[in-house]
Every structure is written in C-alpha cells, then in structure tokens.
Protein backbone atom coordinates (compact mmCIF):
# COMPACT_ATOMS: atom_id res chain seq x y z
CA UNK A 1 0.00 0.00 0.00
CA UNK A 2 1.41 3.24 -0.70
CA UNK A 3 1.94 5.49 2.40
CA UNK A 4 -0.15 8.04 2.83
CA UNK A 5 1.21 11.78 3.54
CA UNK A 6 -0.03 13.73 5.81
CA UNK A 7 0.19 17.48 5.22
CA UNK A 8 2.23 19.48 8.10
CA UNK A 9 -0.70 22.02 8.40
CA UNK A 10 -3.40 19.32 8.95
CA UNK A 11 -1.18 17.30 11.27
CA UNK A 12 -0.69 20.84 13.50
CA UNK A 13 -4.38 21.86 13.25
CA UNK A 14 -5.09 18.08 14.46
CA UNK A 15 -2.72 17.99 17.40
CA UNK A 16 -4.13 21.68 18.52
CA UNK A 17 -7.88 20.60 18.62
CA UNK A 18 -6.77 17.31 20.15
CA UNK A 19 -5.02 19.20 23.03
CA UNK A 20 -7.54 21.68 23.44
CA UNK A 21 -10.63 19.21 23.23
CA UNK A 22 -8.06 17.05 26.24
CA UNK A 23 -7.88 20.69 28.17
CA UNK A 24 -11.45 20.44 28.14
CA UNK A 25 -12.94 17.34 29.29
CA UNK A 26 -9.95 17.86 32.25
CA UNK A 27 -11.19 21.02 33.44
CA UNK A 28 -14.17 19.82 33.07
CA UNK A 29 -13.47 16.65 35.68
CA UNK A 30 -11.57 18.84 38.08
CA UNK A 31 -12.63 22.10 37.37
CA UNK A 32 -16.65 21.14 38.05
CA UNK A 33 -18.01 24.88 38.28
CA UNK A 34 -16.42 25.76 34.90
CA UNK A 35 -19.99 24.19 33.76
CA UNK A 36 -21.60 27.12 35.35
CA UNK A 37 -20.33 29.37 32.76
CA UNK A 38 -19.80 27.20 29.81
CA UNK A 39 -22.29 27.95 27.60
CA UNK A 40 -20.42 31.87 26.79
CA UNK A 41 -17.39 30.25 25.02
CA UNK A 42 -20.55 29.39 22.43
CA UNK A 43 -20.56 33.17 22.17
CA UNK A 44 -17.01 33.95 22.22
CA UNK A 45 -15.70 31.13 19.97
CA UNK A 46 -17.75 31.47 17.05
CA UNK A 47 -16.91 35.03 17.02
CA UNK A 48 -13.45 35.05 16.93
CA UNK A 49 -13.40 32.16 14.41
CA UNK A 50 -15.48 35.18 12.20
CA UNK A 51 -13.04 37.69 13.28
CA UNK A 52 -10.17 35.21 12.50
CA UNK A 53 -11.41 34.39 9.30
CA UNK A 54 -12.30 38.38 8.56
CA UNK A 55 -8.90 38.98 9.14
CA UNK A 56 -7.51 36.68 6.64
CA UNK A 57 -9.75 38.05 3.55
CA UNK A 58 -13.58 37.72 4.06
CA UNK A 59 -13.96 41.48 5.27
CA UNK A 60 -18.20 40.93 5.79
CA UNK A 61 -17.19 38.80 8.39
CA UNK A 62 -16.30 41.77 10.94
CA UNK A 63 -19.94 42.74 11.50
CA UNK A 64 -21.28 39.51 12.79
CA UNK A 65 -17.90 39.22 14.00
CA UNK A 66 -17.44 42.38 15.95
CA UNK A 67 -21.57 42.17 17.26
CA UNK A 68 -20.83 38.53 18.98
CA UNK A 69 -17.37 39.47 20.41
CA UNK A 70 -19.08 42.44 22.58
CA UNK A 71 -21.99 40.94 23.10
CA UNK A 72 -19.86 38.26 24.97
CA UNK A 73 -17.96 40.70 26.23
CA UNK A 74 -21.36 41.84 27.71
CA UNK A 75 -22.26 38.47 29.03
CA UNK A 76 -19.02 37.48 30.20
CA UNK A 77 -19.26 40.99 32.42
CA UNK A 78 -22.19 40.63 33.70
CA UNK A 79 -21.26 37.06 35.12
CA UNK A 80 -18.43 38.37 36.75
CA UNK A 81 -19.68 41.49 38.66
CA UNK A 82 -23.02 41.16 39.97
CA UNK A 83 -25.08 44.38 39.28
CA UNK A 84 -23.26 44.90 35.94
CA UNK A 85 -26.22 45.15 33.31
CA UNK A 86 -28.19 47.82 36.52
CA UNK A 87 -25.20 49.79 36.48
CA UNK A 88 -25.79 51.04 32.55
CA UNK A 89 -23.87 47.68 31.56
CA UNK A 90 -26.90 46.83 29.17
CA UNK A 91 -25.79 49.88 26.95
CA UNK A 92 -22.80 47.26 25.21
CA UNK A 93 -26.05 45.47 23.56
CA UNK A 94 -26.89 48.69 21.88
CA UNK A 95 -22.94 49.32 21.15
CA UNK A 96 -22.27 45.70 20.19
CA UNK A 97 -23.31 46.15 16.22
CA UNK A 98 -21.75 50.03 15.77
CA UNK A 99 -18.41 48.13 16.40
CA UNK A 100 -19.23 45.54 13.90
CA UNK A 101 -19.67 47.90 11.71
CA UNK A 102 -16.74 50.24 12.75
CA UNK A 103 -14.56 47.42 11.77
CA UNK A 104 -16.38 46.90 8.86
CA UNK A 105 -15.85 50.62 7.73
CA UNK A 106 -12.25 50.37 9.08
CA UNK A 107 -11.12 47.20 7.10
CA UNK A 108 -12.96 48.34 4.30
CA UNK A 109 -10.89 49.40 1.23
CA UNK A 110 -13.53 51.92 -0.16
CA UNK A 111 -14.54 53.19 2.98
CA UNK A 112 -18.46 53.82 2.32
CA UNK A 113 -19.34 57.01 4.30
CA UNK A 114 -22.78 55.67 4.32
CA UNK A 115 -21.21 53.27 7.26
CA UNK A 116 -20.72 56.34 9.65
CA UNK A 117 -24.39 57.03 9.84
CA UNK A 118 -25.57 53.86 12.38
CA UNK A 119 -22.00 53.79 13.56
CA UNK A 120 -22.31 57.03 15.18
CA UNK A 121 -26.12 57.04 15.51
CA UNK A 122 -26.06 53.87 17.77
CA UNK A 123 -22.50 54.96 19.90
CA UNK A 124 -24.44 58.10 20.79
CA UNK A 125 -27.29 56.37 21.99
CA UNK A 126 -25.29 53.85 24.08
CA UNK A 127 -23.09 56.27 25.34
CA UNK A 128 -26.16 58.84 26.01
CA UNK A 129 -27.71 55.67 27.89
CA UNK A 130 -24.79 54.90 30.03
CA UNK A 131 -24.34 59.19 31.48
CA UNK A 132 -27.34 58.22 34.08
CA UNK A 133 -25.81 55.15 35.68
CA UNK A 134 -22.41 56.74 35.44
CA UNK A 135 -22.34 60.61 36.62
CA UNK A 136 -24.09 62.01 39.41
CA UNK A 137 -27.49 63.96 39.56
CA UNK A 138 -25.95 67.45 38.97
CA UNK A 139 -24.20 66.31 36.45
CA UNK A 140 -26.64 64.32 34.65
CA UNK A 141 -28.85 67.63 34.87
CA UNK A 142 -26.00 69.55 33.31
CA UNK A 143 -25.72 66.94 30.26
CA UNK A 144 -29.15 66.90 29.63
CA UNK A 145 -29.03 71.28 29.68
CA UNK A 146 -26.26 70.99 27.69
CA UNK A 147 -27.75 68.42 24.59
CA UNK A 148 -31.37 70.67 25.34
CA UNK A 149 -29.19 73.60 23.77
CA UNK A 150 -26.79 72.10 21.36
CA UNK A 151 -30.14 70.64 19.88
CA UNK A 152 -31.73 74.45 19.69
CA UNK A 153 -28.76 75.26 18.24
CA UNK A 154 -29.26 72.68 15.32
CA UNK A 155 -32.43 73.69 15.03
CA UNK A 156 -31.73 77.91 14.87
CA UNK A 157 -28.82 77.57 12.34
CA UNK A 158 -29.30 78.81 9.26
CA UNK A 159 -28.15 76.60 5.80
C-alpha cells in the first residue's frame, strides 16, 4: 500500500484541537463549576473564528464578528460582577453592532461614508444611555441642559 502523507498544516491543526478538546474534558473533571459558565465560550468562539477568518480576507465577516465578540464581552461581564447590566452595563447590547460595523468601515478598502451614519447614531445612543448610571445627579442635569441647547442650536442655524 502506498503510504499516505499527511500534510504538516493538517497534522498541526489536528494535534491543537486534540489538546484543546483534552484541556477540556480535564477542566471539566476537576474544574466542576467551569460548567456554570460554559455555555459563553458558544458566544465567544464562534466570534473570533469570524473575526479570525475576517482577518484573513472575508472582510463581511467583521460585522457579525465584531456584534458577537461584545456581546460576549457583555455576558461574560455581567457574570463576573453582579449588578453589571443595573449599572448602565446593558448599553454594550446597543454598542455591540456600531463596532461591527466600525470594523467593517475600518477594514474596508472603499470606505463607504454611508457606514458612519448607524455607527455614530447607535455609539451616541449607548453612550447617552450609560451618562445616568455613570455621573451624578448634577451632572446628569447639566448633560441633559447641555444636549437641550446644542439641539436648539441645530435647530436655529441657518443653511
């Protein structure tokens, strides 16, 4: 029978999922409250397989990409500090797809301006959504004066 060769790349790709599958099911045995939390790596790992695979030529890939790697971000937050989402933490939902498509624009050879649009329409509203849980009375008051006259301001100008 003629022997068989076995490409180096295969052979590496082979020995990493075999190690990493191994990691696994031992953490797993010794590790038992890693179960708790299991079910975010299938958040995080599909996304940075599409970021991975952005990276190396298939650009659309950032969005979907870039939405599942902070919304696990999100998740994995919120697991780890109780109170997380209360404290304005739920504003990374609304943030998650503006940096899909940040990256998006950013990769992007032609850079379509018509990208900057939702990019900055939803970072506004997350970041307008996170002042109440992050600043104090006073100075939410003063923020809220301060977009009150900025939008007056928009509205007086002349063209």
């Amino acid at each position: 029978m003629p022997e068989e060769r076995v490409s180096t790349k295969s052979s590496i790709a082979q020995v990493f999922m075999g190690v990493i599958v191994i990691a696994l099911g031992l953490s797993i045995i010794f590790v038992p409250s890693l179960l708790e939390n299991f079910w975010l790596l299938f958040i995080w790992v599909p996304g940075l397989i599409m970021e991975y695979n952005a990276i190396r030529g298939e650009k659309g890939l950032f969005v979907p990409g870039g939405v599942l790697l902070t919304v696990a971000l999100a998740l994995t937050l919120g697991v780890i500090f109780d109170g997380f989402y209360e404290g304005g933490g739920w504003a990374l939902f609304i943030l998650a797809p503006a940096v899909g498509l940040l990256q998006l624009y950013l990769a992007g050879g032609r850079k379509p301006k018509a990208l900057l649009t939702p990019i900055f329409v939803l970072t506004i509203v997350a970041v307008i959504s996170l002042i109440p849980s992050t600043l104090s009375k006073w100075a939410v008051i003063i923020v809220g004066a301060l977009l009150i006259g900025f939008g007056v301001l928009i509205l007086l100008k002349k063209k």
